[in-house]
Each structure stands twice: as structure tokens, then as C-alpha cells.
PDB file of N, CA and C in Angstrom:
ATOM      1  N   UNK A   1       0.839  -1.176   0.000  1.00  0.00           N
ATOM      2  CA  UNK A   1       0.000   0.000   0.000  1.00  0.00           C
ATOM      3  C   UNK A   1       0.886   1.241   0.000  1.00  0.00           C
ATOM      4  N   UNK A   2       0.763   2.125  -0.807  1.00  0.00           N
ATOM      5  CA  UNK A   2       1.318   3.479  -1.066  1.00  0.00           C
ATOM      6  C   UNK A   2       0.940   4.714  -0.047  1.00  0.00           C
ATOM      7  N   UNK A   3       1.615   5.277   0.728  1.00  0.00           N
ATOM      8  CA  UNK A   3       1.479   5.841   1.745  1.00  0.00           C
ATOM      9  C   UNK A   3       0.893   7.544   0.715  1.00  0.00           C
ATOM     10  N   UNK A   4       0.657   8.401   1.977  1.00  0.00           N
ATOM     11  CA  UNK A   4      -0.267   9.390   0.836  1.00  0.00           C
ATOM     12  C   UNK A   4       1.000  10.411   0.040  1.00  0.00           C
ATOM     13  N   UNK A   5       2.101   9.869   0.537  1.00  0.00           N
ATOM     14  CA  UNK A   5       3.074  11.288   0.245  1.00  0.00           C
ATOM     15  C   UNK A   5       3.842  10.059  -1.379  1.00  0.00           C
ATOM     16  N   UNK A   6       4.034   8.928  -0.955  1.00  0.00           N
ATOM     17  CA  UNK A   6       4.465   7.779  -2.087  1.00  0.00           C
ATOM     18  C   UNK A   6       3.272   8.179  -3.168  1.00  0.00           C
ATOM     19  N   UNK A   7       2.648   8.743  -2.968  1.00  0.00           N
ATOM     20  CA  UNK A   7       0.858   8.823  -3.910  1.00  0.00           C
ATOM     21  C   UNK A   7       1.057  10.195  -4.749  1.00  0.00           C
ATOM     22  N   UNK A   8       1.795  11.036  -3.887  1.00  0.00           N
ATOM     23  CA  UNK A   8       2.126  12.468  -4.192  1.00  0.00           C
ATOM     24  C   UNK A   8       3.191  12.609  -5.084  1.00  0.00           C
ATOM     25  N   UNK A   9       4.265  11.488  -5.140  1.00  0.00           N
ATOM     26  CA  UNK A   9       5.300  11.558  -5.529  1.00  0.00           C
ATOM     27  C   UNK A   9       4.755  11.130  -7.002  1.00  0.00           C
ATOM     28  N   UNK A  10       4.318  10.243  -6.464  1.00  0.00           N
ATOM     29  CA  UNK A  10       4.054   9.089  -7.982  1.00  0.00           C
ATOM     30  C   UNK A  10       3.118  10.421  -8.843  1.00  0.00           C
ATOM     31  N   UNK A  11       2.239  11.032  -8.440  1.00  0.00           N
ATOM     32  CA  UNK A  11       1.310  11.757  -9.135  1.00  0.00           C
ATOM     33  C   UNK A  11       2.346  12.859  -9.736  1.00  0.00           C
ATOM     34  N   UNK A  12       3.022  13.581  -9.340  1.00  0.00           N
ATOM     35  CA  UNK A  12       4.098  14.239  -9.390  1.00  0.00           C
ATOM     36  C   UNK A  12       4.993  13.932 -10.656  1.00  0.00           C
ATOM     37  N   UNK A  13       5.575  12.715 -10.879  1.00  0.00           N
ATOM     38  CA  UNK A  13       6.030  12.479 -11.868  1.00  0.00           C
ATOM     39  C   UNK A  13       5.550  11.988 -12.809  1.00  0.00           C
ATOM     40  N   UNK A  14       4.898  11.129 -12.677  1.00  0.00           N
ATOM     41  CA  UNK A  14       3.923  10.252 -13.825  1.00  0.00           C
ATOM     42  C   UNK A  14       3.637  11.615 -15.502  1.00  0.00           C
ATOM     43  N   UNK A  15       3.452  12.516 -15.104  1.00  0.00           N
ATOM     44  CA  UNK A  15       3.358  13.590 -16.452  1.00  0.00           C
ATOM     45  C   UNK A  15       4.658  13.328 -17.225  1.00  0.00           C
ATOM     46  N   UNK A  16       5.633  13.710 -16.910  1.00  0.00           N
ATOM     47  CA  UNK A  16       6.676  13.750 -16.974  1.00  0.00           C
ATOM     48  C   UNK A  16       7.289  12.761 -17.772  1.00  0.00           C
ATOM     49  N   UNK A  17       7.240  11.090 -16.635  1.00  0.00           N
ATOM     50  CA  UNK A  17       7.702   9.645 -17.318  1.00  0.00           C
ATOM     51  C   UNK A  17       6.612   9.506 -18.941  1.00  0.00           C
ATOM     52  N   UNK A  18       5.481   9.390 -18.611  1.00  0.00           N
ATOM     53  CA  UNK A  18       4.598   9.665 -19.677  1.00  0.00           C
ATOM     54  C   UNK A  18       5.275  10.699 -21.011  1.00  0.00           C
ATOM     55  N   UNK A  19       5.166  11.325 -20.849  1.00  0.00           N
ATOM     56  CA  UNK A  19       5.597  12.654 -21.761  1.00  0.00           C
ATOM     57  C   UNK A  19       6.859  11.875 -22.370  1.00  0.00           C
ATOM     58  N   UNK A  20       7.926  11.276 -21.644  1.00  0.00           N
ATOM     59  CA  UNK A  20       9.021  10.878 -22.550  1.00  0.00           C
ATOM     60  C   UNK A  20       9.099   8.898 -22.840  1.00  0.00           C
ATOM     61  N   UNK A  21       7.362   8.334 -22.890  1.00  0.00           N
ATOM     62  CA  UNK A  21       6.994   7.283 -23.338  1.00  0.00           C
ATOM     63  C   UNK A  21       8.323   6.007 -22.349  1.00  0.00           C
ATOM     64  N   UNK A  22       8.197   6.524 -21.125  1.00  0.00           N
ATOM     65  CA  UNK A  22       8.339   5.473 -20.420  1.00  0.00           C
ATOM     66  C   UNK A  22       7.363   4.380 -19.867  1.00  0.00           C
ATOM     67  N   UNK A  23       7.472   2.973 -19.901  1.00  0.00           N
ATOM     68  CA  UNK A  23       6.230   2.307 -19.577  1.00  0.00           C
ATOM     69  C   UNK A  23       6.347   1.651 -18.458  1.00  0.00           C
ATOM     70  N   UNK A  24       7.789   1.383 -17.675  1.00  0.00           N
ATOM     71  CA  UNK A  24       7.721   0.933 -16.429  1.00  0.00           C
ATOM     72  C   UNK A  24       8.776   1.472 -15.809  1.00  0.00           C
ATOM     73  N   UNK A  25       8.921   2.075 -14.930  1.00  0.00           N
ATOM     74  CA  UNK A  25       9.688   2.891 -14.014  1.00  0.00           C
ATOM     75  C   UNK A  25       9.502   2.223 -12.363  1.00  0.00           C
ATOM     76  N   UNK A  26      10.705   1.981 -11.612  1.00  0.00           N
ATOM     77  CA  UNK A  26      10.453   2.251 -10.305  1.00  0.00           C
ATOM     78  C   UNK A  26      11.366   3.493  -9.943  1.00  0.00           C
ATOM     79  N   UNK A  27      10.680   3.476  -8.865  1.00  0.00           N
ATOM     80  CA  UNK A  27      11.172   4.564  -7.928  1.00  0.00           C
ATOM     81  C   UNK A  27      11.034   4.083  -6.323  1.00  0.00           C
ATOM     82  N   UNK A  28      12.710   4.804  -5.746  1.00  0.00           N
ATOM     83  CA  UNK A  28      13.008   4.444  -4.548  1.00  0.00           C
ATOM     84  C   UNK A  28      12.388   5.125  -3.611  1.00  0.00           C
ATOM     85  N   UNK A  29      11.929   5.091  -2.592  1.00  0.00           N
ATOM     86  CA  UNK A  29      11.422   6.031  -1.566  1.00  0.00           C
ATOM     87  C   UNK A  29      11.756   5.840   0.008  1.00  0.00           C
ATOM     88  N   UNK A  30      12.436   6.696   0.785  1.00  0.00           N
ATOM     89  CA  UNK A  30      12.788   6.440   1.818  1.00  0.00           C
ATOM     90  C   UNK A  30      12.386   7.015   2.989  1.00  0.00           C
ATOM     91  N   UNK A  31      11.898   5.988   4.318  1.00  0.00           N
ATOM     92  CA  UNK A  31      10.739   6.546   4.757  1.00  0.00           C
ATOM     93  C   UNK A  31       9.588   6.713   4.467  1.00  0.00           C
ATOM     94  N   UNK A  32       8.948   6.425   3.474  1.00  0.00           N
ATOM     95  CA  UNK A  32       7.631   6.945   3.017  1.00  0.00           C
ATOM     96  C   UNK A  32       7.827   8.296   2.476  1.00  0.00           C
ATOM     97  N   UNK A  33       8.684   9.039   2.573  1.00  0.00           N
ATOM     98  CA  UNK A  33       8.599  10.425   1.841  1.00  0.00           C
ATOM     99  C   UNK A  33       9.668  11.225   1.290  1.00  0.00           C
ATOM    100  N   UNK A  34      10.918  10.355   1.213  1.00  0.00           N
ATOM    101  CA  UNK A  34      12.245  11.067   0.208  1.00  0.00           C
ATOM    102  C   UNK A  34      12.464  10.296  -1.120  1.00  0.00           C
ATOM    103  N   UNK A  35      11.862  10.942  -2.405  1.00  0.00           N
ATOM    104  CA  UNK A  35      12.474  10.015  -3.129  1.00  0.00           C
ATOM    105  C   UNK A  35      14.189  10.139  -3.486  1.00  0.00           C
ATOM    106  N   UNK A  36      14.149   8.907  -4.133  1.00  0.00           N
ATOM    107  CA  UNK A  36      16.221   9.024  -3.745  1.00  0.00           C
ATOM    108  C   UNK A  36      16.139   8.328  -5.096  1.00  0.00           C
ATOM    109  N   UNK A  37      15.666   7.490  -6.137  1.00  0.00           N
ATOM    110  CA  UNK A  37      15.896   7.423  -7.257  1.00  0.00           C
ATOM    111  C   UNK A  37      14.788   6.953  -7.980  1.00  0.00           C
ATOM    112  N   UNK A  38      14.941   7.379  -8.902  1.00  0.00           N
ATOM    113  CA  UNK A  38      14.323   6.891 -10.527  1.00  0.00           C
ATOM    114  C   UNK A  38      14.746   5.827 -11.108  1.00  0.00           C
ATOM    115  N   UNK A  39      14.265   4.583 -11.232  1.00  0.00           N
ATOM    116  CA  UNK A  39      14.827   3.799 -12.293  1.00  0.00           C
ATOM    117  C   UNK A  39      14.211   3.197 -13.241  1.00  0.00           C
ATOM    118  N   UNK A  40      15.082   4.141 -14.668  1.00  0.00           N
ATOM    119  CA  UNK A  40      14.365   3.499 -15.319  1.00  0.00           C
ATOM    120  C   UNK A  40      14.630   2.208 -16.746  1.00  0.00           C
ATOM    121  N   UNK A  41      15.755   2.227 -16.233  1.00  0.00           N
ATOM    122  CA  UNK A  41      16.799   0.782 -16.929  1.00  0.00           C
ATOM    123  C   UNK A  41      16.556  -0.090 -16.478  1.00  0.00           C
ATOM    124  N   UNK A  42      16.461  -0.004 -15.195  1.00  0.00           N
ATOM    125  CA  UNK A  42      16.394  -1.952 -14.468  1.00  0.00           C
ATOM    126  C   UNK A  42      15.355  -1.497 -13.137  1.00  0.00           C
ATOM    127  N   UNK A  43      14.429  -1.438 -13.299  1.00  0.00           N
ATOM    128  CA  UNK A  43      13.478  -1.409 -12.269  1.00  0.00           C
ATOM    129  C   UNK A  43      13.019  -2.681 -11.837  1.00  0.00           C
ATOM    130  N   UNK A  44      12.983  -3.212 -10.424  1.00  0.00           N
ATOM    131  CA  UNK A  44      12.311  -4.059  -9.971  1.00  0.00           C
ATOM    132  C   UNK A  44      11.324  -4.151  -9.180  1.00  0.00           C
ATOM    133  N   UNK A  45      11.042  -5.000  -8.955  1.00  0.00           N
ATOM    134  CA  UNK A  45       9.486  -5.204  -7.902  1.00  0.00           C
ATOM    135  C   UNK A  45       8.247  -6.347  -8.755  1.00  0.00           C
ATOM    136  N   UNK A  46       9.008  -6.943 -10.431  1.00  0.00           N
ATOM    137  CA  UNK A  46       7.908  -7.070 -10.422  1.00  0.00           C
ATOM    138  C   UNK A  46       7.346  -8.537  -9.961  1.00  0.00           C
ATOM    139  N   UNK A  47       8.471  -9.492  -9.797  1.00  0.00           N
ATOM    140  CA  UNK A  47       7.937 -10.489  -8.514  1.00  0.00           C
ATOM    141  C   UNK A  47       6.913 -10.607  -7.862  1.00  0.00           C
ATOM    142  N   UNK A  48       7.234  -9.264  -6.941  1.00  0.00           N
ATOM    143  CA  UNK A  48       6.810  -9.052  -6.021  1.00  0.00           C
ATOM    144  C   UNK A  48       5.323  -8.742  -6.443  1.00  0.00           C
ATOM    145  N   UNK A  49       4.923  -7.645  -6.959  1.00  0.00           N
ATOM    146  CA  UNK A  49       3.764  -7.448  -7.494  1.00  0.00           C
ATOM    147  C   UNK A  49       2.699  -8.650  -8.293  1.00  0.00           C
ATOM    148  N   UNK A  50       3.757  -9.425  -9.207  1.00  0.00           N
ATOM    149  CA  UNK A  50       2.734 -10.402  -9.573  1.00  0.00           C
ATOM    150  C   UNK A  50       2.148 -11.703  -8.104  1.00  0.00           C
ATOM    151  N   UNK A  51       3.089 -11.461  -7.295  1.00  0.00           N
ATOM    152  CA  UNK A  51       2.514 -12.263  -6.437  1.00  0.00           C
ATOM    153  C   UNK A  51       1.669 -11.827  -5.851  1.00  0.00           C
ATOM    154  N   UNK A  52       1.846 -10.880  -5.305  1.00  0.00           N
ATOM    155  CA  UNK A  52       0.720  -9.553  -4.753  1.00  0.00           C
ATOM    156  C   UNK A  52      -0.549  -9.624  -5.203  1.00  0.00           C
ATOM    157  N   UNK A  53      -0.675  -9.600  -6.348  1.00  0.00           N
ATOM    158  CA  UNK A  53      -1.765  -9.336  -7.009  1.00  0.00           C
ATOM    159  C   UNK A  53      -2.562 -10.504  -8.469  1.00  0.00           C
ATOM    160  N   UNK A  54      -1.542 -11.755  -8.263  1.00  0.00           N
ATOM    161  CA  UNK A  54      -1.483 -12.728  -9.482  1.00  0.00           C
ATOM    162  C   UNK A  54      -1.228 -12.374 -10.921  1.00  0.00           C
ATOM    163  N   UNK A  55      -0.901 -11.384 -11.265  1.00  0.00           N
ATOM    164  CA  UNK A  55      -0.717 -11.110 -12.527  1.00  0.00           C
ATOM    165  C   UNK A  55       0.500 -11.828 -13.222  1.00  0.00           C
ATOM    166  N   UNK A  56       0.636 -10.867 -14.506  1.00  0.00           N
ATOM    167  CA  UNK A  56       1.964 -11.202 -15.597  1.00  0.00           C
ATOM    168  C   UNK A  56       2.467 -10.341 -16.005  1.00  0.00           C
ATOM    169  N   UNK A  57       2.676  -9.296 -15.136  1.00  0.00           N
ATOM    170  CA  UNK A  57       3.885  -7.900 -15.346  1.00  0.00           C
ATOM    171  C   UNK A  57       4.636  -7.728 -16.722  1.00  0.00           C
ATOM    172  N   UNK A  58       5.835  -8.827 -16.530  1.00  0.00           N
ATOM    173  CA  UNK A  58       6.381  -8.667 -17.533  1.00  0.00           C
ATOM    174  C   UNK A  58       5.667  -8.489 -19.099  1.00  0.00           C
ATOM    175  N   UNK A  59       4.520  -9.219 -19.215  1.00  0.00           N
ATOM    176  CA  UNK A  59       3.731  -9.849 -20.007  1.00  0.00           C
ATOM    177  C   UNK A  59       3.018  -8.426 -20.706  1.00  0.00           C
ATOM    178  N   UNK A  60       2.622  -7.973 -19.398  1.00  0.00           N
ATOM    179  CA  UNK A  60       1.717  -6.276 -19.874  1.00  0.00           C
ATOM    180  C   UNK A  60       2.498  -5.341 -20.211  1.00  0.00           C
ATOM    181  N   UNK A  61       3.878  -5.683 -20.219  1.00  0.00           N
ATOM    182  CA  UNK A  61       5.033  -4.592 -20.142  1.00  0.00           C
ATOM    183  C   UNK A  61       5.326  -4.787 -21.643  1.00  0.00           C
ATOM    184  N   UNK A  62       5.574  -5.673 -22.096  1.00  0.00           N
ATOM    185  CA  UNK A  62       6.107  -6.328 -23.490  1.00  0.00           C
ATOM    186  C   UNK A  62       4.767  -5.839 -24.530  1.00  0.00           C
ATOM    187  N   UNK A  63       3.474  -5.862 -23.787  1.00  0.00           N
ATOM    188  CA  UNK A  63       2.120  -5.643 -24.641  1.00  0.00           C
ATOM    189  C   UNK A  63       2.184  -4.757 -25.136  1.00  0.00           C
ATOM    190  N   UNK A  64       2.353  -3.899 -24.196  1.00  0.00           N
ATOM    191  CA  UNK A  64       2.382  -2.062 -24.114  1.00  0.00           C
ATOM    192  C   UNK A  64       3.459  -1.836 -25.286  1.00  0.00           C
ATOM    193  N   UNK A  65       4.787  -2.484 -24.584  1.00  0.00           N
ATOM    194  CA  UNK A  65       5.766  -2.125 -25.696  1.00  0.00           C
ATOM    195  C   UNK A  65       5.433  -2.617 -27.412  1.00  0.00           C
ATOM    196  N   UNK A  66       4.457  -3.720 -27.348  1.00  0.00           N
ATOM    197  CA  UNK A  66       4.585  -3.765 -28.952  1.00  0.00           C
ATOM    198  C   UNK A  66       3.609  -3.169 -29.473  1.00  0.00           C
ATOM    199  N   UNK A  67       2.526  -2.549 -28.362  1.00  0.00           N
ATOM    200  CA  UNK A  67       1.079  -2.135 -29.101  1.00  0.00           C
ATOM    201  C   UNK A  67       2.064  -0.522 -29.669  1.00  0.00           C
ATOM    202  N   UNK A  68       2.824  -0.230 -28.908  1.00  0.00           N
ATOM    203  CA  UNK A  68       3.219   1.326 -29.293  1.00  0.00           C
ATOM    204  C   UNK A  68       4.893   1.041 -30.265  1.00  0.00           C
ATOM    205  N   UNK A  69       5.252   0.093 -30.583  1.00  0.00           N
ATOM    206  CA  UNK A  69       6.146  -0.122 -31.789  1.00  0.00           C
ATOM    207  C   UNK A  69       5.235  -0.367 -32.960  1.00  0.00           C
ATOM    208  N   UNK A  70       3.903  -0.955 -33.363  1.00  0.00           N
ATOM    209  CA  UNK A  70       2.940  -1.153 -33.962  1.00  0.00           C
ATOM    210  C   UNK A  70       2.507   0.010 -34.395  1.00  0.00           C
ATOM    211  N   UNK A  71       2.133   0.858 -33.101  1.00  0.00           N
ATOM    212  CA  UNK A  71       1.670   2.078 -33.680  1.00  0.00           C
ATOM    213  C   UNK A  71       2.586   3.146 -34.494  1.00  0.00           C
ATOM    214  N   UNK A  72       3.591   3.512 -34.308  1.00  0.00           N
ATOM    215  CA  UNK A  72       4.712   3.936 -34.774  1.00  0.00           C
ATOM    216  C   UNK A  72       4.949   3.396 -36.302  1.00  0.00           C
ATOM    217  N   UNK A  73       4.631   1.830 -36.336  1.00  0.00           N
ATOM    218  CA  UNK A  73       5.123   1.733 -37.891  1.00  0.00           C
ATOM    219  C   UNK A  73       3.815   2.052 -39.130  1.00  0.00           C
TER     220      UNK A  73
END
């Protein structure tokens, strides 16, 4: 669960990552309210999340990426 200031952050950048067609980003946060990095080369968590929640992360990540190489050509 995303604390309200992790909520602030994320809202905060999301224009931004968007705007330069990033599709999966993490970001570090310390304490609940310093962010300390961006990553957007090797982001992890998503383990964690598909267990969390049963999904296929990687799976929606690769989607995204070919629905918008598709669109492009």
C-alpha cells in the first residue's frame, strides 16, 4: 500500500515519465517520503507485485511495448 506522500510523488512524476513514453519505471522512496531514485533501466518489484496481485507484469510490459512499436510503424 502506497502511503499518501508515495501517492504524491508518484502523481508528481507520472506527467513527466509519460511525456518521454516510459512504460515501467520504479522509484526508490525512503521513509515513506524522500524520493532518492528513478529507475528506469532496471526497475524491480515485479515479482513481487505479480505475487501480490497474481498477474503477468512482464507480459503487460512487453504488450504495451509492442502495441506502441505497432503504432509507430
Amino acid at each position: 500500500q502506497l502511503t499518501a506522500k508515495e501517492a504524491e510523488i508518484c502523481a508528481a512524476l507520472a506527467p513527466e515519465l509519460k511525456r518521454r513514453g516510459l512504460i515501467f519505471v520504479g522509484i526508490d522512496v525512503i521513509g515513506g517520503e524522500w524520493l532518492t531514485e528513478i529507475n528506469v533501466t532496471s526497475p524491480t518489484g515485479i515479482v513481487a507485485i505479480d505475487k501480490f496481485n497474481g498477474t503477468d507484469t512482464a507480459a503487460m510490459i512487453w504488450d504495451a511495448i509492442e502495441r506502441r512499436v505497432a503504432a509507430r510503424a
